[in-house]
PDB file of N, CA and C in Angstrom:
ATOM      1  N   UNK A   1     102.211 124.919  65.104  1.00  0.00           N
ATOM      2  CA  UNK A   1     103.373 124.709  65.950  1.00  0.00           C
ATOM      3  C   UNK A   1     103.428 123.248  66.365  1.00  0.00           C
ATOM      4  N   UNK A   2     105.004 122.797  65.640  1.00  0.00           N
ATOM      5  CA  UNK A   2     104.813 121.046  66.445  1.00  0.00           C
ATOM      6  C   UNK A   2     105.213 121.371  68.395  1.00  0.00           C
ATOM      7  N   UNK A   3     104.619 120.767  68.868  1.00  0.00           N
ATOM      8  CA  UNK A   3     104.761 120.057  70.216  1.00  0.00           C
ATOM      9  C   UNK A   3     104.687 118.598  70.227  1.00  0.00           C
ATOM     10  N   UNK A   4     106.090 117.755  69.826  1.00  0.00           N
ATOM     11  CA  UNK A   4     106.313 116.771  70.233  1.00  0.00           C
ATOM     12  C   UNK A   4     106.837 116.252  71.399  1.00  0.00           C
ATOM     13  N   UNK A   5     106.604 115.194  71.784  1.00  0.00           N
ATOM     14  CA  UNK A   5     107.666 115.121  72.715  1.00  0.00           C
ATOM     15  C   UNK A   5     108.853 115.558  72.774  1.00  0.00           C
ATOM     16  N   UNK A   6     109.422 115.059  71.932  1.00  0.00           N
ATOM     17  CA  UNK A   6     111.016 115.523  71.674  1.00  0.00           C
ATOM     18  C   UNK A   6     111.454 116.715  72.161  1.00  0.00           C
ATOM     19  N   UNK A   7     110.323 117.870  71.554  1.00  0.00           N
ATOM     20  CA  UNK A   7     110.841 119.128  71.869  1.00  0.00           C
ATOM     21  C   UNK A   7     110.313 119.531  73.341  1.00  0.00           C
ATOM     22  N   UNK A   8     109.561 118.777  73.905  1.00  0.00           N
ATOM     23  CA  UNK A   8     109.320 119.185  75.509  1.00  0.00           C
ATOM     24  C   UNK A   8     110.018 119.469  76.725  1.00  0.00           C
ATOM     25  N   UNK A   9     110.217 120.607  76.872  1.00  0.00           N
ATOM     26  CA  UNK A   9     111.089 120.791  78.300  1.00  0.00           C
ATOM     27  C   UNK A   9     110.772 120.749  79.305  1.00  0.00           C
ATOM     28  N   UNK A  10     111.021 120.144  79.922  1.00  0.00           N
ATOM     29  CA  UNK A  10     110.547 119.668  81.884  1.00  0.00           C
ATOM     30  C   UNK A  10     111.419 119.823  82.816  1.00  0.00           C
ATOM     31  N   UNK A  11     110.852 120.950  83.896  1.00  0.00           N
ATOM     32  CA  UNK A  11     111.960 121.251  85.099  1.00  0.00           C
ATOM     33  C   UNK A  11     112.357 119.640  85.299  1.00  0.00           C
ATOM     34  N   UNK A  12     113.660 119.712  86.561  1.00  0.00           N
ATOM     35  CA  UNK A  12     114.026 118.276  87.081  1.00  0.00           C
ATOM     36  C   UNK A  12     112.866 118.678  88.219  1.00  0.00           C
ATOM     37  N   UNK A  13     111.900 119.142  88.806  1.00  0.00           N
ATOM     38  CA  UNK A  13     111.341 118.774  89.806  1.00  0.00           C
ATOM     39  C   UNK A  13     109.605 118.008  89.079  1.00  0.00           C
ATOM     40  N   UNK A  14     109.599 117.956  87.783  1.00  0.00           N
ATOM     41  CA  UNK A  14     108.707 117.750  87.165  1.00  0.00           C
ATOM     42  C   UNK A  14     108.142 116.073  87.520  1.00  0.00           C
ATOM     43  N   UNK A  15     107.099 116.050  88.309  1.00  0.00           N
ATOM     44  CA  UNK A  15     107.055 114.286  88.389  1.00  0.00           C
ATOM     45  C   UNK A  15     106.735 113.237  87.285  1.00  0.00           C
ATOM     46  N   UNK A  16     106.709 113.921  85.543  1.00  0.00           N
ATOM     47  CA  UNK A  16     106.874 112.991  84.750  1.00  0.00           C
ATOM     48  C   UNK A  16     108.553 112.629  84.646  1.00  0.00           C
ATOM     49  N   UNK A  17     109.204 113.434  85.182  1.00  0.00           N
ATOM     50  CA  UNK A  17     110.772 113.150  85.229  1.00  0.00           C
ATOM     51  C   UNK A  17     111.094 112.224  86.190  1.00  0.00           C
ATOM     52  N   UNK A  18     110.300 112.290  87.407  1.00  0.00           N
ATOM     53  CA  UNK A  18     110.435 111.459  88.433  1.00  0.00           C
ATOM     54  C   UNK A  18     110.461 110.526  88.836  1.00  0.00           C
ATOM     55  N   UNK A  19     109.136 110.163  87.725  1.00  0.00           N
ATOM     56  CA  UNK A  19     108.570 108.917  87.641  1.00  0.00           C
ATOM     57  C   UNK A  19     109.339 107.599  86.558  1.00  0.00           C
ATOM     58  N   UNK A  20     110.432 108.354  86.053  1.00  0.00           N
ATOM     59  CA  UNK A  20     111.323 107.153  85.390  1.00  0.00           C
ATOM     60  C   UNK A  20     112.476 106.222  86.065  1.00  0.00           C
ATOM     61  N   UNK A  21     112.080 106.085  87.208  1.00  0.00           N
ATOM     62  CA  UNK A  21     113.019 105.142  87.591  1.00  0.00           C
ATOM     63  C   UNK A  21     111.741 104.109  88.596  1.00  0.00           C
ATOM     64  N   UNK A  22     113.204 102.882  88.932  1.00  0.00           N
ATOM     65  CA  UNK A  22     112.028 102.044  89.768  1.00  0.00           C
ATOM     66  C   UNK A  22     111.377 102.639  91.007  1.00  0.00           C
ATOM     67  N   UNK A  23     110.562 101.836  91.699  1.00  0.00           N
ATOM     68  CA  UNK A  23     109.961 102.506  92.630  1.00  0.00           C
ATOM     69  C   UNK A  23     110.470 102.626  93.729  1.00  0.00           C
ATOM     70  N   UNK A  24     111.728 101.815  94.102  1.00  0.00           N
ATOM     71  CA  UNK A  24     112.579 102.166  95.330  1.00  0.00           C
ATOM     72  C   UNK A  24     113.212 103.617  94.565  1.00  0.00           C
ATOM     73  N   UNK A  25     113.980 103.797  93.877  1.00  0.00           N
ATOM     74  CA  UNK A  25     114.499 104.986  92.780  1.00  0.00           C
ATOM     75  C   UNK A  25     113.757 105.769  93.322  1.00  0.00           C
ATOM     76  N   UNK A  26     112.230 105.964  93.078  1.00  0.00           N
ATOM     77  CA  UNK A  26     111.524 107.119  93.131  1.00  0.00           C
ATOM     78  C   UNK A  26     111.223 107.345  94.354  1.00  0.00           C
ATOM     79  N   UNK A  27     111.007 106.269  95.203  1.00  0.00           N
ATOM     80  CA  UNK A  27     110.676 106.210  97.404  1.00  0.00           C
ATOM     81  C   UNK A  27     111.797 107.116  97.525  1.00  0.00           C
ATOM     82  N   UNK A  28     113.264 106.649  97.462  1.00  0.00           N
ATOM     83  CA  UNK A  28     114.732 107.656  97.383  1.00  0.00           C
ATOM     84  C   UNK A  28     114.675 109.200  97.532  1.00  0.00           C
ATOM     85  N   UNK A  29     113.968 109.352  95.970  1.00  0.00           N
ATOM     86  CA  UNK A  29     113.494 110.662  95.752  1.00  0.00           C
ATOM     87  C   UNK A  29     112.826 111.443  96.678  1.00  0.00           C
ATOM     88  N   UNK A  30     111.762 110.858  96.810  1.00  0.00           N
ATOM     89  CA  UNK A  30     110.948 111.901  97.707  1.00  0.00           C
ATOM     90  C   UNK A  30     111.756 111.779  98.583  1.00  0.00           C
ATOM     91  N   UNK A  31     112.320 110.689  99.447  1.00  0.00           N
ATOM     92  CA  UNK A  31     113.230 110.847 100.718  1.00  0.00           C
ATOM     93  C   UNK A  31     113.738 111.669 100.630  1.00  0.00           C
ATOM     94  N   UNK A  32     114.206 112.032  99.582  1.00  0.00           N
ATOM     95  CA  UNK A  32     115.267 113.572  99.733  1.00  0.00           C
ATOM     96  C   UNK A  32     114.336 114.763  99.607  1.00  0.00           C
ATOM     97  N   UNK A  33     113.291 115.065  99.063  1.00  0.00           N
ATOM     98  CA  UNK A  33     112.244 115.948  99.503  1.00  0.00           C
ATOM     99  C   UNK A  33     111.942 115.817 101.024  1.00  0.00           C
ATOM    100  N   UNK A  34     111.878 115.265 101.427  1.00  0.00           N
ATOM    101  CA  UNK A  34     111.332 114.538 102.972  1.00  0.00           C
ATOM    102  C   UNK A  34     109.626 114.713 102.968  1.00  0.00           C
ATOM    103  N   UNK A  35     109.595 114.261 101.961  1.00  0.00           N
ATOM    104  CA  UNK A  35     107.925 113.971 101.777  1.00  0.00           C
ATOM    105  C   UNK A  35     107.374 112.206 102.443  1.00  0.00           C
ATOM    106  N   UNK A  36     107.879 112.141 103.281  1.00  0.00           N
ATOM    107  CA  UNK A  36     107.415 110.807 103.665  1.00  0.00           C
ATOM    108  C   UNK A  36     106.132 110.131 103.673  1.00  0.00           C
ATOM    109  N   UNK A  37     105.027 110.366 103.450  1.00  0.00           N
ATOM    110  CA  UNK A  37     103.858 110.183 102.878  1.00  0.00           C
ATOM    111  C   UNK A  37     103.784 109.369 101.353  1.00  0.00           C
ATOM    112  N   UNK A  38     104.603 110.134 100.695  1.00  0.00           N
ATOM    113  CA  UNK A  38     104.935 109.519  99.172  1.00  0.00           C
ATOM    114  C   UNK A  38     106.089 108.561  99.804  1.00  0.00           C
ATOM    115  N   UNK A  39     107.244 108.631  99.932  1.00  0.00           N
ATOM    116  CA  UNK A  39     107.738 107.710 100.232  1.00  0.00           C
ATOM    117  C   UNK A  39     107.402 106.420 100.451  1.00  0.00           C
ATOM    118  N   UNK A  40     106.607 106.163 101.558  1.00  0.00           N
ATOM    119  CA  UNK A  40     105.764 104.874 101.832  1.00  0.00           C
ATOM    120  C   UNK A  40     104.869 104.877 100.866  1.00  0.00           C
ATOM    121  N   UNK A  41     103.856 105.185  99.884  1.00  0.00           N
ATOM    122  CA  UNK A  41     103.454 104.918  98.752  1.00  0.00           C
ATOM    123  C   UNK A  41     104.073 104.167  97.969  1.00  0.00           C
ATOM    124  N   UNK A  42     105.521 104.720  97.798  1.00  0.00           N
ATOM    125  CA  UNK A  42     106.368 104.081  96.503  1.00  0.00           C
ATOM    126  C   UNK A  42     107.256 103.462  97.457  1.00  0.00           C
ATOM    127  N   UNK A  43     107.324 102.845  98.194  1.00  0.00           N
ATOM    128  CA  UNK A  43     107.603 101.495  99.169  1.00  0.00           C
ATOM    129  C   UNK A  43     106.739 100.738  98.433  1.00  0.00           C
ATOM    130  N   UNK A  44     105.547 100.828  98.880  1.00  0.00           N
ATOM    131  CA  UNK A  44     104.582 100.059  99.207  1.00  0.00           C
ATOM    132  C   UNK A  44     104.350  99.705  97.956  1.00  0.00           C
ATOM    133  N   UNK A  45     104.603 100.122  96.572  1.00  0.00           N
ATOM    134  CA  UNK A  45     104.060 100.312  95.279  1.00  0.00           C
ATOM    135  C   UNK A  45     105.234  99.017  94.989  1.00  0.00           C
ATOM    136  N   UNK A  46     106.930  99.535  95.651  1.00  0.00           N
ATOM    137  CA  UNK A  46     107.989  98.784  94.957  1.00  0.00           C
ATOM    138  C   UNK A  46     107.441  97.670  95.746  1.00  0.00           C
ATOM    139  N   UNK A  47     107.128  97.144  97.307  1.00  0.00           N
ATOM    140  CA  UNK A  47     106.821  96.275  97.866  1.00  0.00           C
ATOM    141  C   UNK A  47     106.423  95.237  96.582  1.00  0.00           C
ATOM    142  N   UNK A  48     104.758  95.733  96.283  1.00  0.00           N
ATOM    143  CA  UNK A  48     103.852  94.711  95.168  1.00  0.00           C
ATOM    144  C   UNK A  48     104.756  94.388  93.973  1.00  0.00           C
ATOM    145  N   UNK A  49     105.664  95.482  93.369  1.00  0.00           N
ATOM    146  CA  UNK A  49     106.404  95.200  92.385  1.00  0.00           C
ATOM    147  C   UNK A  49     106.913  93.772  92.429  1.00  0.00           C
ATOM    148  N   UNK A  50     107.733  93.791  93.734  1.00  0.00           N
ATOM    149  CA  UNK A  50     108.738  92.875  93.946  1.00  0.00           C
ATOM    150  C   UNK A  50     110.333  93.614  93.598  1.00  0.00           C
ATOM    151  N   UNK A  51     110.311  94.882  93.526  1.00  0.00           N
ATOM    152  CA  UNK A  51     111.419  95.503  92.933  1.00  0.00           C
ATOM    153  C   UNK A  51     112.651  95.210  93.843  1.00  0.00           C
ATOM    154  N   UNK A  52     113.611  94.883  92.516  1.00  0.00           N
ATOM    155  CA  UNK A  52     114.996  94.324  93.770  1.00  0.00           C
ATOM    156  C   UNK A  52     115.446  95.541  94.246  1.00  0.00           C
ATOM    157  N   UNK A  53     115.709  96.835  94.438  1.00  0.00           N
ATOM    158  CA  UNK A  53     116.106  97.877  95.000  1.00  0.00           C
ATOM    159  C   UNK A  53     115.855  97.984  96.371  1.00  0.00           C
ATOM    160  N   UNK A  54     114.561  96.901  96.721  1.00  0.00           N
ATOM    161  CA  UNK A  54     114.213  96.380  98.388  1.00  0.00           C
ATOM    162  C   UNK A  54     115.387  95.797  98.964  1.00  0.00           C
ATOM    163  N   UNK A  55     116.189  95.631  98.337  1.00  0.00           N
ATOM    164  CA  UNK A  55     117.248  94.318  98.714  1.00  0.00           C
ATOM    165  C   UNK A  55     118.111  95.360  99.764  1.00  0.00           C
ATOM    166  N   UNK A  56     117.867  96.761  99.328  1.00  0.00           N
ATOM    167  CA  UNK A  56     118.968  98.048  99.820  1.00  0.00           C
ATOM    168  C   UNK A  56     117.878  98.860 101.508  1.00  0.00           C
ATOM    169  N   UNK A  57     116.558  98.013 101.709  1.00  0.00           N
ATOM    170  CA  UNK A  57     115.704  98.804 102.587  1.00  0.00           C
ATOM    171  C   UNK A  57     116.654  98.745 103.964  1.00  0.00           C
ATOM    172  N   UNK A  58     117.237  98.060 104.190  1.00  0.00           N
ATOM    173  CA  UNK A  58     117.943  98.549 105.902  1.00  0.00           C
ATOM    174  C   UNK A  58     119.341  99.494 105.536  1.00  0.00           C
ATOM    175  N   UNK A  59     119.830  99.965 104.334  1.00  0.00           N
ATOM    176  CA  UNK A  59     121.140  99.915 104.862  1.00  0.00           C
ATOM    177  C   UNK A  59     120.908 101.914 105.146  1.00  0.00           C
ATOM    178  N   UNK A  60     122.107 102.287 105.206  1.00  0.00           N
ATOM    179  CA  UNK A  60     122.242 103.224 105.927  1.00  0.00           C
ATOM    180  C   UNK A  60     120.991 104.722 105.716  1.00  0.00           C
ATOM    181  N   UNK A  61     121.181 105.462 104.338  1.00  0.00           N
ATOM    182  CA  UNK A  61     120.369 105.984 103.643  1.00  0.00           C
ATOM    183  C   UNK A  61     119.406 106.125 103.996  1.00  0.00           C
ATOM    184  N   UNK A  62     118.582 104.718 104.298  1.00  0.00           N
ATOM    185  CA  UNK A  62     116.935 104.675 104.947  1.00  0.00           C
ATOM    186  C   UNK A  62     116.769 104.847 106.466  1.00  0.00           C
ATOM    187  N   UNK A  63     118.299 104.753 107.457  1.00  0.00           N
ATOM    188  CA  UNK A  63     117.888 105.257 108.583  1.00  0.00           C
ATOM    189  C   UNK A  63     116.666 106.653 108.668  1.00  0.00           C
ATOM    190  N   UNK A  64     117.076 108.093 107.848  1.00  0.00           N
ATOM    191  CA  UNK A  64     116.257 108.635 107.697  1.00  0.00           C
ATOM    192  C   UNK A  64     114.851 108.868 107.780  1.00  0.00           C
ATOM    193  N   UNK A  65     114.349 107.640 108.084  1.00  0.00           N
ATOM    194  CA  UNK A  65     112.958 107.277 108.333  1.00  0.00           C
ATOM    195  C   UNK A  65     112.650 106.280 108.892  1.00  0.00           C
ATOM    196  N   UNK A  66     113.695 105.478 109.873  1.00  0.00           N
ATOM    197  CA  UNK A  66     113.740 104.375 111.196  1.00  0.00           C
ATOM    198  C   UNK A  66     112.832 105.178 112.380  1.00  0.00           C
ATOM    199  N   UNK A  67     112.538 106.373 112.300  1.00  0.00           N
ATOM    200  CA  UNK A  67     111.820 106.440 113.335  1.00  0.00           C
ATOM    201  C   UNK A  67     110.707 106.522 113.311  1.00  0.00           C
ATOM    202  N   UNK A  68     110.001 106.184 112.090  1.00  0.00           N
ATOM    203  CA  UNK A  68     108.944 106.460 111.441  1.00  0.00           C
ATOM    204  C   UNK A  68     108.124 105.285 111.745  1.00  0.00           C
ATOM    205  N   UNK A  69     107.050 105.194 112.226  1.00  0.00           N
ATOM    206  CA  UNK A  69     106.557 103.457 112.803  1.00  0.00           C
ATOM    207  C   UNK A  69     106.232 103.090 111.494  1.00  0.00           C
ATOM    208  N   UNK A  70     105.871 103.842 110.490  1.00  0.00           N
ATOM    209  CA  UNK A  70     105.486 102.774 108.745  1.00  0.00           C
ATOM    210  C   UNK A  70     106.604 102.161 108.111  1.00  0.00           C
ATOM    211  N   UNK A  71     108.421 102.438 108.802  1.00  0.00           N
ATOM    212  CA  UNK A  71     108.941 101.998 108.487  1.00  0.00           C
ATOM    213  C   UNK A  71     109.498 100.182 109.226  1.00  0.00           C
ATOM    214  N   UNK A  72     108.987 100.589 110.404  1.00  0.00           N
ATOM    215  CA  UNK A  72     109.043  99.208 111.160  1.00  0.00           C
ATOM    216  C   UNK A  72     107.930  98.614 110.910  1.00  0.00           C
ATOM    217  N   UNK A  73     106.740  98.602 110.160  1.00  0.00           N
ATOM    218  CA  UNK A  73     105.968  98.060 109.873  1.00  0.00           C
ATOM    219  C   UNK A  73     106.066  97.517 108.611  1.00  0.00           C
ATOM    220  N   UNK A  74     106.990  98.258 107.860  1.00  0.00           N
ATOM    221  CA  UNK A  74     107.081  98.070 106.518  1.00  0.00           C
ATOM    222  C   UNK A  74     108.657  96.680 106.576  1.00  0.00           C
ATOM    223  N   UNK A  75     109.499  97.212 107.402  1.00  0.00           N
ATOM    224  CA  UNK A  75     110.227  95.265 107.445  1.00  0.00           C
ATOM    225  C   UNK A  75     109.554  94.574 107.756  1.00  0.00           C
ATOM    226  N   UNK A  76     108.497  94.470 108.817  1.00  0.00           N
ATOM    227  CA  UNK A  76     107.590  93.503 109.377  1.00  0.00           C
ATOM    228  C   UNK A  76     106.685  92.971 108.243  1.00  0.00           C
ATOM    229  N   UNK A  77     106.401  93.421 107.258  1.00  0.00           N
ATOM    230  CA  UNK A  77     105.471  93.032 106.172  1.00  0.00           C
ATOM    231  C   UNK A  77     106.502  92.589 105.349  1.00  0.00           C
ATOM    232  N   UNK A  78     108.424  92.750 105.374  1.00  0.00           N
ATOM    233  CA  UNK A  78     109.054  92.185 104.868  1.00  0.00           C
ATOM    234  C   UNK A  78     109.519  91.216 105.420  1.00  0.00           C
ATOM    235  N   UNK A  79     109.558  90.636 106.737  1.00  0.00           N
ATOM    236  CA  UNK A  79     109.926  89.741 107.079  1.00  0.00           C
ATOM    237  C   UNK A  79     111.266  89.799 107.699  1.00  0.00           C
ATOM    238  N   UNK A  80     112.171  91.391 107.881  1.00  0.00           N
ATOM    239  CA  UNK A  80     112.742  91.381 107.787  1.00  0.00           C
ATOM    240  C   UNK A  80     113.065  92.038 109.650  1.00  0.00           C
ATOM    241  N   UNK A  81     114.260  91.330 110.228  1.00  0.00           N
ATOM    242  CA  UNK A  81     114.424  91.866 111.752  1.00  0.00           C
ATOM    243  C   UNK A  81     114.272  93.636 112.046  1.00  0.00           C
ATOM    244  N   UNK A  82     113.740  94.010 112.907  1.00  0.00           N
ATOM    245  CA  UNK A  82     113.792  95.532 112.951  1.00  0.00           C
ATOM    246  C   UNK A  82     114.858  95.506 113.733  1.00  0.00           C
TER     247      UNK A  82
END
């Protein structure tokens, strides 16, 4: 029996599916799980990247996790006004 890739089927909750976008893309993601734990991981992951999708960390979307002190810590390591 071939098992190639090709023919591989993967739920959408599958995290090799997940894992194809940038790392703000994937922080997003879990945000909508409300797994915030991962979230700040893949912050912190896009942080080192340098990924431009940071360019989007204050606007509305990410309120969702303004009350979160890793998120005021996390502009503060950006430089950015809380």
């Amino acid at each position: 029996m071939n098992t190639s890739a090709s023919q591989t089927v993967r739920s959408p909750s599958s995290s090799s599916v997940l894992l194809q976008g940038s790392a703000v893309q994937i922080a997003d993601a879990y945000l909508q799980r409300h797994d915030l734990d991962k979230v700040f991981q893949w912050l912190d992951r896009a942080y080192r990247q340098r990924d431009g999708g940071l360019l989007s960390i204050k606007a509305r979307w990410w309120s969702q996790i303004a009350a979160d002190p890793r998120y005021m810590a996390f502009l503060k390591k950006m430089n950015l006004p809380e």
